[in-house]
Protein backbone atom coordinates (compact mmCIF):
# COMPACT_ATOMS: atom_id res chain seq x y z
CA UNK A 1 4.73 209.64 87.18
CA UNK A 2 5.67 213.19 86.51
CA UNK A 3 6.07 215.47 84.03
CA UNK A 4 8.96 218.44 85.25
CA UNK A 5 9.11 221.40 83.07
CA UNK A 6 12.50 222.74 84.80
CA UNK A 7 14.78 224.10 82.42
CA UNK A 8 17.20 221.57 82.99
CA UNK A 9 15.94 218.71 81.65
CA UNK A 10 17.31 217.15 78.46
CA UNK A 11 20.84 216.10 77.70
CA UNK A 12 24.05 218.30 78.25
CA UNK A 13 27.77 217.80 76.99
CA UNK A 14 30.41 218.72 79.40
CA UNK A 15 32.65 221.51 77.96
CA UNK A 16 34.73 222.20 81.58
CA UNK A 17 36.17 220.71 84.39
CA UNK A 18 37.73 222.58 87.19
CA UNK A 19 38.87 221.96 90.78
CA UNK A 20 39.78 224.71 93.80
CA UNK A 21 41.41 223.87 96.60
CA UNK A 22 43.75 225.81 99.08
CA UNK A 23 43.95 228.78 96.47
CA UNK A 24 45.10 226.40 93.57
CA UNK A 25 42.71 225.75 90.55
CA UNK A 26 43.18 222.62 88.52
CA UNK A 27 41.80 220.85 85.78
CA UNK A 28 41.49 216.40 86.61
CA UNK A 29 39.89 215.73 83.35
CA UNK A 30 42.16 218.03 81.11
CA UNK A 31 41.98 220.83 79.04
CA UNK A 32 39.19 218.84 76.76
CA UNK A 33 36.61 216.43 78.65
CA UNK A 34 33.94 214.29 77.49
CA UNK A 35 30.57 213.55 79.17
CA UNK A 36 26.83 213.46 79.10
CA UNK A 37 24.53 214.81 81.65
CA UNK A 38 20.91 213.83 81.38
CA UNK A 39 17.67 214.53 82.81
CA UNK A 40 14.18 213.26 82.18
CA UNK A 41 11.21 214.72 82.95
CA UNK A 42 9.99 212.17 85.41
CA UNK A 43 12.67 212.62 87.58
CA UNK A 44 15.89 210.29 86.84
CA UNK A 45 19.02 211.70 86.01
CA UNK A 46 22.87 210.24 84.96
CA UNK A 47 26.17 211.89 84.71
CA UNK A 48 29.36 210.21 82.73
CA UNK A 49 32.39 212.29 82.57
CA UNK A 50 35.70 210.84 81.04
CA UNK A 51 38.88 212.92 80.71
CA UNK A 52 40.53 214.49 77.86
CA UNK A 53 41.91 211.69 75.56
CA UNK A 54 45.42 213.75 75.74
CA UNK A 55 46.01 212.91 79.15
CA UNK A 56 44.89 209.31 79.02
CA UNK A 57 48.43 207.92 78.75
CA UNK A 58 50.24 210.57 81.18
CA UNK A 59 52.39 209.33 83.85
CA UNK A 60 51.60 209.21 87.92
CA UNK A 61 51.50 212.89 88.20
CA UNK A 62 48.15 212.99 86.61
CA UNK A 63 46.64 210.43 87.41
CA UNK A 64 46.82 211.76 90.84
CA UNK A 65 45.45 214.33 90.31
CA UNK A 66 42.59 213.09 89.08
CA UNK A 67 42.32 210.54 91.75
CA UNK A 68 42.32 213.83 93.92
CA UNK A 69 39.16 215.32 92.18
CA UNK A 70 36.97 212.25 93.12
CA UNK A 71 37.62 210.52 89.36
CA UNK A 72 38.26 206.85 88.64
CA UNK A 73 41.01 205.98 85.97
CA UNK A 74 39.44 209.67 84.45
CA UNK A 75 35.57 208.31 84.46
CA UNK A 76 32.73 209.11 86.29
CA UNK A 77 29.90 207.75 85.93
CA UNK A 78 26.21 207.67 87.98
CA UNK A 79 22.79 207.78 87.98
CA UNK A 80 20.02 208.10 90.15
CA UNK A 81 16.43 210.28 91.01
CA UNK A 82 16.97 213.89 90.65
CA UNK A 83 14.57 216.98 92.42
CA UNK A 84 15.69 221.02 92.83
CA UNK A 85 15.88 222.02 96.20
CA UNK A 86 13.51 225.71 96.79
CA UNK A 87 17.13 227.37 96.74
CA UNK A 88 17.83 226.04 93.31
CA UNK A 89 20.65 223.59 93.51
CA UNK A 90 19.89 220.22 92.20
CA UNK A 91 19.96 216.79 94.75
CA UNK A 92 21.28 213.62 92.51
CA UNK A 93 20.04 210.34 95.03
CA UNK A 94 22.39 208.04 93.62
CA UNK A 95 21.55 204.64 92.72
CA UNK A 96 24.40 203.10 90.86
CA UNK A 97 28.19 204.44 90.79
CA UNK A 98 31.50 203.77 89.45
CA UNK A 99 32.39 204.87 92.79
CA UNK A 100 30.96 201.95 95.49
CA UNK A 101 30.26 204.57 98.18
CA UNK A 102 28.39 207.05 96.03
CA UNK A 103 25.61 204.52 96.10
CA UNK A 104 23.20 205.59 98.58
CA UNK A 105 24.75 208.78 99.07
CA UNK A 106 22.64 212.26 97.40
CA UNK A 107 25.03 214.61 95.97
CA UNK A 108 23.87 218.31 95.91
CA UNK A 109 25.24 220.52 93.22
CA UNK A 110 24.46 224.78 92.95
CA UNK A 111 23.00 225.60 89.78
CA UNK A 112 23.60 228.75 87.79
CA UNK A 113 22.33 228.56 84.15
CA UNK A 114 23.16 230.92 80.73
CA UNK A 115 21.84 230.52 77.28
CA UNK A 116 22.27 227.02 76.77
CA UNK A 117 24.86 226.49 79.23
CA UNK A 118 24.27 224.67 82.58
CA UNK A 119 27.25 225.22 85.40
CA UNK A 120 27.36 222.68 88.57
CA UNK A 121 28.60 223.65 91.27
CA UNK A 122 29.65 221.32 94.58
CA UNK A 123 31.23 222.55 97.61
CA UNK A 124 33.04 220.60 100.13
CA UNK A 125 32.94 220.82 103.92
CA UNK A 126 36.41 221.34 103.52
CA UNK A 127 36.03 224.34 101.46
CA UNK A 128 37.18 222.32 98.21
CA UNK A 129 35.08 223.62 94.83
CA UNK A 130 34.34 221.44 91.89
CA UNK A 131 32.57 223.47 89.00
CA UNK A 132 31.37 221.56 85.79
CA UNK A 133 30.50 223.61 83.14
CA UNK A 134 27.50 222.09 80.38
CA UNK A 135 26.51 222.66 76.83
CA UNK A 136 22.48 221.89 75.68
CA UNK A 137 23.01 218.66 73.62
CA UNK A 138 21.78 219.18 70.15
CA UNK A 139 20.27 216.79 67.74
């Protein structure tokens, strides 16, 4: 075992939630999400995200687009070993997954980081750009 001393370990609420594609910005979770980001020092990490209890109820529209941003029913949830790559971004090796084909699968996110605030980047092959933006969880 371990012991990291990167700056991102601990526990993080998520604040935002966007998604670019084609020159169009949207927001799957809503205007207010929910979610938990953790890691530990020895290396494990997991990520719930759940969208904004306002759009919970709303009709098709919605829910695809949520379905379009990679989100089940408005969750996400994983967990898995976590490592920085020398760039800076951060691998997740997922291990279990709301999402079946997830499992296996290591999902690399860019890291930029402000006074207690922790921003996630991930970048499709198809140019698509999913930004999560993190608050330091306090006691």
């Amino acid at each position: 075992m371990y012991e990291n001393e990167d700056e991102i370990v601990g526990g993080w609420g998520l604040v935002h939630c966007s998604a670019e594609w084609a020159g169009k910005t949207s927001r799957p979770l809503g205007d207010r999400p929910g979610g938990m980001l953790l890691y530990t020092p020895d290396g494990w990490m997991s990520a719930l995200l759940t969208s904004d209890p306002a759009i919970a109820g709303r009709a098709t529209a919605q829910a695809e687009s949520v379905t379009e941003a990679g989100v089940s029913g408005g969750t996400v949830a994983y967990a898995g070993r976590w490592e920085r790559t020398p760039d800076g971004a951060v691998r997740h090796h997922v291990t279990a997954s709301h999402y079946g084909p997830w499992v296996g699968v290591t999902l690399e996110r860019a890291v930029d980081r402000g006074p207690d605030q922790l921003v996630l980047t991930a970048t499709t092959d198809e140019g698509a750009r999913r930004r999560l933006r993190w608050r330091r969880a306090r006691v």
